[in-house]
Protein backbone atom coordinates (compact mmCIF):
# COMPACT_ATOMS: atom_id res chain seq x y z
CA UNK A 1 29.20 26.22 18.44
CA UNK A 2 32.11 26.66 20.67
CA UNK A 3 32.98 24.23 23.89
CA UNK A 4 35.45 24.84 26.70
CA UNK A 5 37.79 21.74 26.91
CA UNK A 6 35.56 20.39 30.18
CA UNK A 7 32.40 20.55 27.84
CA UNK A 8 34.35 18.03 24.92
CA UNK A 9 36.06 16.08 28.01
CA UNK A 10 32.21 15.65 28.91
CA UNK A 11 30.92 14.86 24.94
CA UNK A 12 34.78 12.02 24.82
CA UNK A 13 33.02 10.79 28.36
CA UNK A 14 29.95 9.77 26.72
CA UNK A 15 31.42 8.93 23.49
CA UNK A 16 33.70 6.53 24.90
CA UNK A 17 30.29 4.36 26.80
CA UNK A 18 31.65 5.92 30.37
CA UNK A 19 27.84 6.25 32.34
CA UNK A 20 29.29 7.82 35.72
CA UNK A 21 32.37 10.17 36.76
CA UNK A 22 33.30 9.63 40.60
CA UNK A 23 35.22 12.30 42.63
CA UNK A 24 35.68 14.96 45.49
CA UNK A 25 35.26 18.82 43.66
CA UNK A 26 38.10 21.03 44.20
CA UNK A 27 39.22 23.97 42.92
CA UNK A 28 41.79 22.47 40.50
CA UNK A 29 38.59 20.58 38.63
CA UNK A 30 35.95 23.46 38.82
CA UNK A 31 35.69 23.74 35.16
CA UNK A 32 34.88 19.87 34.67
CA UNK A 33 32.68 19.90 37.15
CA UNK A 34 30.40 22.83 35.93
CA UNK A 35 30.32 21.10 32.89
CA UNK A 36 29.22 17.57 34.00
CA UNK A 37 26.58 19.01 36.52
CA UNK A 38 25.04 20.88 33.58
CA UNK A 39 21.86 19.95 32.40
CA UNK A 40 20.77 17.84 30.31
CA UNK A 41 24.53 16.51 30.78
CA UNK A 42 23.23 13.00 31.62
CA UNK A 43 26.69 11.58 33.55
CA UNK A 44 25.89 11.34 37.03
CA UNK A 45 28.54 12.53 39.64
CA UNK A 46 29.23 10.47 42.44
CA UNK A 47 30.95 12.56 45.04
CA UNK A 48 32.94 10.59 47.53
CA UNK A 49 34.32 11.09 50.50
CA UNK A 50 37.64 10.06 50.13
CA UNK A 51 40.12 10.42 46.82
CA UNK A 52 41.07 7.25 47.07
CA UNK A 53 37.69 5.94 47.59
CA UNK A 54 36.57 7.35 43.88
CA UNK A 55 39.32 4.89 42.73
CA UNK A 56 38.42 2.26 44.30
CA UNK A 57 34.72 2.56 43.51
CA UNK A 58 35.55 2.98 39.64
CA UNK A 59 37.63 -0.06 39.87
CA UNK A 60 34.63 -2.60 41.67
CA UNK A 61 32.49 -0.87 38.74
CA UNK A 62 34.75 -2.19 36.36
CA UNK A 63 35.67 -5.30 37.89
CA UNK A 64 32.16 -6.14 37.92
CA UNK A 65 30.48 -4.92 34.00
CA UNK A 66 33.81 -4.66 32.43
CA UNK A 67 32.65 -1.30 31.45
CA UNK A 68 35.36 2.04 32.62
CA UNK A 69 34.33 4.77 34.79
CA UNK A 70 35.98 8.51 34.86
CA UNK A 71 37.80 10.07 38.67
CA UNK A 72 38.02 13.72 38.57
CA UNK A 73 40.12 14.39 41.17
CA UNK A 74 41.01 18.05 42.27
CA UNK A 75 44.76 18.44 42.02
CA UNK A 76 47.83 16.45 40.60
CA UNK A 77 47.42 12.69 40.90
CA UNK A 78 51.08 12.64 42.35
CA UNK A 79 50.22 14.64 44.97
CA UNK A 80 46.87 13.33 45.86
CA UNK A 81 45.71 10.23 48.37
CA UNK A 82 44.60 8.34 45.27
CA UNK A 83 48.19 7.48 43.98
CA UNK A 84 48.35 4.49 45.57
CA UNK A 85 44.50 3.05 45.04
CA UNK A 86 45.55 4.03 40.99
CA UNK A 87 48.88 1.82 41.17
CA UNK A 88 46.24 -1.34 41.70
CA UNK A 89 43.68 -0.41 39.66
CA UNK A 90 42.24 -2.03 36.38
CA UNK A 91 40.47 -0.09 33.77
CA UNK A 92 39.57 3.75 34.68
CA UNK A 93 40.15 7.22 33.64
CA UNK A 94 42.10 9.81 35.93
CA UNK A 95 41.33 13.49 35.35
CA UNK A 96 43.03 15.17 37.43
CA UNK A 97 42.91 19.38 37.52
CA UNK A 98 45.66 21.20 37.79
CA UNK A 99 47.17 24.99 37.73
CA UNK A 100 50.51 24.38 35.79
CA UNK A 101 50.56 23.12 32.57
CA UNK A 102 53.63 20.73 32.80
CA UNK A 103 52.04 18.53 29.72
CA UNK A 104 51.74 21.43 27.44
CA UNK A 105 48.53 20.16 26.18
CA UNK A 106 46.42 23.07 24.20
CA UNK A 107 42.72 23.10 23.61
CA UNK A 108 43.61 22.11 19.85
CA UNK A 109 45.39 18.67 21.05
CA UNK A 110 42.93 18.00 23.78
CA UNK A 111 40.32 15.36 21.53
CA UNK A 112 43.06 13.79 20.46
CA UNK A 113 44.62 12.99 24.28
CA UNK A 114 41.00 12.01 25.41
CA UNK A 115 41.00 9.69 22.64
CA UNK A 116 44.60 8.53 22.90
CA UNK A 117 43.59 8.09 26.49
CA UNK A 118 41.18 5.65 26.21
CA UNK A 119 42.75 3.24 23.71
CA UNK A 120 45.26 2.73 25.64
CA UNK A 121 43.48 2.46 29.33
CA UNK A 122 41.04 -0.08 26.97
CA UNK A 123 43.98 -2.17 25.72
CA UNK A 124 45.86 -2.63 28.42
CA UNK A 125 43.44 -2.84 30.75
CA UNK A 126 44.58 -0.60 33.37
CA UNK A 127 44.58 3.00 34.89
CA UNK A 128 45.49 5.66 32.93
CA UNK A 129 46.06 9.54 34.47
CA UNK A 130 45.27 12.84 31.96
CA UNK A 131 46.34 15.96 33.35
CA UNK A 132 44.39 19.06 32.12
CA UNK A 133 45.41 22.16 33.13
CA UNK A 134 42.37 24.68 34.93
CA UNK A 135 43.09 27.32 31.93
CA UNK A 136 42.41 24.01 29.32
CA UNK A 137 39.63 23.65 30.78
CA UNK A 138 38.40 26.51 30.62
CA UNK A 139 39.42 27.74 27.12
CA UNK A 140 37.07 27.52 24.13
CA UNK A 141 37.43 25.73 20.73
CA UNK A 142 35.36 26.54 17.91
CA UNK A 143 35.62 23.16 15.48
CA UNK A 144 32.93 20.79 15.11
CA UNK A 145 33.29 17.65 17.33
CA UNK A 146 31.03 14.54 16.02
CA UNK A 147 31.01 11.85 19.13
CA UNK A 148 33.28 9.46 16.32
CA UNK A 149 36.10 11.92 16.49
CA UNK A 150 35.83 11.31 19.97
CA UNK A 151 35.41 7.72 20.37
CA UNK A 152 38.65 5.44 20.33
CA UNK A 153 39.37 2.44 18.57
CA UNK A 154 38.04 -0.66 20.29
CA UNK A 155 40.68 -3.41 21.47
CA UNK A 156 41.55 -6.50 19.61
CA UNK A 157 38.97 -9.31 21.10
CA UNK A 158 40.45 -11.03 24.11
CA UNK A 159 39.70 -12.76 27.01
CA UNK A 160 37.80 -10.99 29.41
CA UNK A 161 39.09 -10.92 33.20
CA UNK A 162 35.64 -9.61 34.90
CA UNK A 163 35.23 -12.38 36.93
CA UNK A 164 31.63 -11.78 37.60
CA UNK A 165 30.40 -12.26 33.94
CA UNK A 166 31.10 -15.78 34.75
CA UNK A 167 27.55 -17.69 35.25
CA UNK A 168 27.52 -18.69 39.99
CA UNK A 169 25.53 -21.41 40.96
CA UNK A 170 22.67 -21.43 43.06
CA UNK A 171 23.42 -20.76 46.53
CA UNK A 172 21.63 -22.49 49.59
CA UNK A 173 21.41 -19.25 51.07
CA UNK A 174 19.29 -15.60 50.90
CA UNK A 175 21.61 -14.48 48.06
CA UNK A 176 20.66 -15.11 44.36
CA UNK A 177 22.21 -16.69 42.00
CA UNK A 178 24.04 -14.16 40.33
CA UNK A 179 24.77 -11.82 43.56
CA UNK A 180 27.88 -9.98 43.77
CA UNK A 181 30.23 -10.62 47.08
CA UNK A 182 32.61 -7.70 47.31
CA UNK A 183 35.31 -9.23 49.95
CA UNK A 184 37.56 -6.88 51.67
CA UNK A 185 41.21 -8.72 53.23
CA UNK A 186 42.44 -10.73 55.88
CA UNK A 187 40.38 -13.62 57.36
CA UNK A 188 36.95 -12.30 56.00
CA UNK A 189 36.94 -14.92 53.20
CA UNK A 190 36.97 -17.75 55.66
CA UNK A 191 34.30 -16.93 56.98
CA UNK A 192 31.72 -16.29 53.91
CA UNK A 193 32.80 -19.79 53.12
CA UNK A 194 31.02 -20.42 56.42
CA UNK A 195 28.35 -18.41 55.89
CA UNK A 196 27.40 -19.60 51.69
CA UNK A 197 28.88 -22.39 51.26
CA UNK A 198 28.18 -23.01 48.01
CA UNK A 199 27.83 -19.62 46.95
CA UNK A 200 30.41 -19.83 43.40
CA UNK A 201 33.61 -17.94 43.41
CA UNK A 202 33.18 -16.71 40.34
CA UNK A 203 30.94 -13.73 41.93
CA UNK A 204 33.54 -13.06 44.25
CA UNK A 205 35.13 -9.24 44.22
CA UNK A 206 38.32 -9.26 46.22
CA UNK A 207 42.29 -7.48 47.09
CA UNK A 208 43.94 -7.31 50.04
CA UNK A 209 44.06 -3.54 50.23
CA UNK A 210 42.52 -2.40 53.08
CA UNK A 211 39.30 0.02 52.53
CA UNK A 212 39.09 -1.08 49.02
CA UNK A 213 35.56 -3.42 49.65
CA UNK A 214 33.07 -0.61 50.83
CA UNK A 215 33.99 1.86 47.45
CA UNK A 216 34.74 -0.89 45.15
CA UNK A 217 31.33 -2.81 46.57
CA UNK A 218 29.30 0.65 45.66
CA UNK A 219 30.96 0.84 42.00
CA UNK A 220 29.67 -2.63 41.63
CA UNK A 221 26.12 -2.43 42.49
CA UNK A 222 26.44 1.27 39.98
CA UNK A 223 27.64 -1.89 37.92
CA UNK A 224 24.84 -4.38 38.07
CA UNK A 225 21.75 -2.81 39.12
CA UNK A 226 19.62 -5.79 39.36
CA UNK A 227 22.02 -7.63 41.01
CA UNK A 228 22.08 -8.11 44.56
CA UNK A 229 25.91 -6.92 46.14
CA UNK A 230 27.07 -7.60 49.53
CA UNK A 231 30.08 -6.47 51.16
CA UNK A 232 31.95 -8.71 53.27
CA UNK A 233 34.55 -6.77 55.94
CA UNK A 234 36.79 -6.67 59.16
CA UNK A 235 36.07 -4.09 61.31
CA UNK A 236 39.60 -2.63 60.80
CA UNK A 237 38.75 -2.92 56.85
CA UNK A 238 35.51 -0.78 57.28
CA UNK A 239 37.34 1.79 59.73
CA UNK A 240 39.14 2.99 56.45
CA UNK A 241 36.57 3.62 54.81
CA UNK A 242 32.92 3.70 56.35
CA UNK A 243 32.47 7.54 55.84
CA UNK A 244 31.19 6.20 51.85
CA UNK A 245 27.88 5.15 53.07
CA UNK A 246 27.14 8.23 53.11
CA UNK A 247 27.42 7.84 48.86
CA UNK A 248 25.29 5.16 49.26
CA UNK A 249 22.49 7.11 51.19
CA UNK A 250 23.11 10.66 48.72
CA UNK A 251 22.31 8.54 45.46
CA UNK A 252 19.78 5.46 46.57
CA UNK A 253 22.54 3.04 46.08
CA UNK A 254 21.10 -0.33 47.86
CA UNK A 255 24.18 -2.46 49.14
CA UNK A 256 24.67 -4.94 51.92
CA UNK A 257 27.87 -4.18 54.44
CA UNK A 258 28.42 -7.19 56.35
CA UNK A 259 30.42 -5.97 58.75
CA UNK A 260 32.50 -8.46 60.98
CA UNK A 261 33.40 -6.98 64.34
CA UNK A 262 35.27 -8.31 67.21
CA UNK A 263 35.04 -7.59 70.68
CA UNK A 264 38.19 -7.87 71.45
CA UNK A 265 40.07 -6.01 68.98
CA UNK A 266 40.35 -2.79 70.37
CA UNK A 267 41.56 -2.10 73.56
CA UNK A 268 40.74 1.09 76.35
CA UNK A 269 43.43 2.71 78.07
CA UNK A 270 42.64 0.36 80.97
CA UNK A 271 43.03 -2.90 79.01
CA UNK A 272 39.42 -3.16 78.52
CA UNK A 273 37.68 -4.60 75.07
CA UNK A 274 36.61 -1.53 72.82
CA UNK A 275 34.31 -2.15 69.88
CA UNK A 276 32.75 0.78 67.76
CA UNK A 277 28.93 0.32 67.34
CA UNK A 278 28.94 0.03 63.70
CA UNK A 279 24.77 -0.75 63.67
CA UNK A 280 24.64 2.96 65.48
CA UNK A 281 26.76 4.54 63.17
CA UNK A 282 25.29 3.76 60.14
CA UNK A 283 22.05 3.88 61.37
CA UNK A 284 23.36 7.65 61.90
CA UNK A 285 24.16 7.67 58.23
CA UNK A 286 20.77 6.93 57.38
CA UNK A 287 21.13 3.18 56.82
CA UNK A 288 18.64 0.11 58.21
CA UNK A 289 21.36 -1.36 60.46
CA UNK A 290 20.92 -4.50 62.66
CA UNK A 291 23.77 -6.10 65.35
CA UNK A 292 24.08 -9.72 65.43
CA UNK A 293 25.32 -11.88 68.64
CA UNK A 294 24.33 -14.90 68.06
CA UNK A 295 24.25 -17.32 65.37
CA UNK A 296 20.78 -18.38 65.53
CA UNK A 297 19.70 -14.55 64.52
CA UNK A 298 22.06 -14.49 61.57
CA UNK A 299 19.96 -15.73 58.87
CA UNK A 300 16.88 -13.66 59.60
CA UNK A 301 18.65 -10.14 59.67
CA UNK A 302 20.32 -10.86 56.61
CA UNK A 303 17.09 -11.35 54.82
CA UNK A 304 15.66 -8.70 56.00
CA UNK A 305 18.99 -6.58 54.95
CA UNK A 306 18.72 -8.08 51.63
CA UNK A 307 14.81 -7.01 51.42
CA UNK A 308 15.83 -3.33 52.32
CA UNK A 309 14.82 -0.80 49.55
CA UNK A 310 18.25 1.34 50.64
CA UNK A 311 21.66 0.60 51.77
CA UNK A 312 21.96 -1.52 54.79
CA UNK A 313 24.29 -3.27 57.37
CA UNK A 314 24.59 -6.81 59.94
CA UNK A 315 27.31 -6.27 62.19
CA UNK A 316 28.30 -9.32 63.10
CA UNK A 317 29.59 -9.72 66.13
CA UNK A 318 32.66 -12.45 66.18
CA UNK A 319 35.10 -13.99 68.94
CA UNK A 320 38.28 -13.41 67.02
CA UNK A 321 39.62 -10.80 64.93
CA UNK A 322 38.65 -10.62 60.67
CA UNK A 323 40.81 -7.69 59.78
């Protein structure tokens, strides 16, 4: 049987233990895309808003099973939004579409890059980019392709750096045990010590990049499934990326934005206080949303976001600034 080079980048996919492909479609990655929405195909695609935001999402998802996930993006990954999101990435797999074949990969050599791709994204532990070209892609290839001549050679055993395999103890708080805190920059941190104090570190998903935490928090829970995941932000944080709970709502994907908003960050022409009302908006995206004002009502919305069958957010309204 013949397959066009996106059906055996689909069959190296699944060989190589990937369970989900995140990305925006494009005309540069038509071909791959046909081929994973096929059916029968069994590799969910999670289409994002954002380039950048597939990268990020594929790099919680790691960061939290150890396990890679796949970014189609579109167009050259030089030339794309996601450059920078790839530069601090761990373990993933960019396949990025494009019109000029500047690799001069064939059909014939195309196994042997998937594979080639892998063991080296696996060993080192990082991002690693695999141009195919549209007419690639789209070109057939006749020889038989077991999943083994696929599959790459697994890495020498090593110390893991997944920080959530690590057992937490038991909070004080709503969260379990083993729940996942996805922690977006600045000043945010600070305050979850407030908020579980004795919630362990260990479960703690963090950078400093700003509108990393909403993605990366989504790739997580894709991640652990049983496993509660909360995501901990500034209000400048989840500006850069809010648009993704729309992902969230598209594939049933139940995580907890804790949203830290000040009153006082944003100002009107006129000097006055601007804040966006983040309950609103993502109650227009399809999420349970509450607003918190006052400490006393903290612990019950939470619960109740916690107890949601969907995606859900607590804005938390603060006196200073959590970027």
């Amino acid at each position: 049987m013949k397959l066009t080079g996106s059906q055996i980048v689909v069959k190296a996919l699944k060989a190589n233990g990937v369970d989900y492909v995140a990305g925006v479609p494009g005309e540069g990655a038509r071909g791959l895309l046909d081929a994973l929405l096929a059916p029968g195909t069994g590799l969910p695609f999670i289409h994002v808003m954002q380039e950048h935001s597939g990268i990020h999402l594929a790099d919680g998802y790691f960061r939290a099973c150890g396990r890679p996930m796949a970014v189609v993006l579109a167009g050259p990954l030089e030339r794309s939004k996601a450059v920078g999101a790839v530069a601090a990435a761990q373990a993933l797999l960019v396949i990025s579409g494009v019109h000029d074949d500047t690799e001069g990969m064939t059909i014939e050599g195309l196994p042997q890059a998937l594979r080639q791709a892998f063991e080296t994204m696996l060993s080192e532990r990082g991002p690693v980019n695999l141009p195919i070209a549209v007419a690639v892609q789209n070109a057939t290839l006749g020889t038989r392709l077991p999943p083994a001549s696929l599959r790459a050679e697994p890495p020498s055993p090593g110390a893991t750096n997944v920080a959530v395999l690590r057992q937490a103890r038991v909070s004080r708080s709503a969260l379990e045990a083993d729940a996942i805190l996805v922690v977006g920059g600045g000043g945010v941190q600070a305050r979850l010590g407030e908020l579980f104090p004795s919630h362990h570190p260990a479960s703690h998903l963090s950078t400093e990049t700003l509108g990393w935490a909403v993605p990366a928090a989504i790739g997580a829970r894709l991640a652990m499934p049983a496993r509660q995941v909360v995501c901990a932000v500034g209000s400048t944080d989840f500006l850069q990326s809010l648009q993704e709970m729309a992902v969230c709502v598209m594939h049933s994907i139940p995580v907890v934005f804790l949203v830290f908003s000040a009153s006082a960050e944003f100002n009107l022409p006129d000097g006055k206080p601007y804040a966006p009302d983040f309950a609103g908006i993502a109650r227009n995206f399809g999420l349970e949303a509450w607003r918190v004002e006052h400490a006393s009502q903290f612990n019950q919305t939470f619960i109740k976001a916690l107890n949601s069958t969907g995606p859900s957010l607590v804005e938390v309204m603060t006196a200073a600034s959590a970027p």
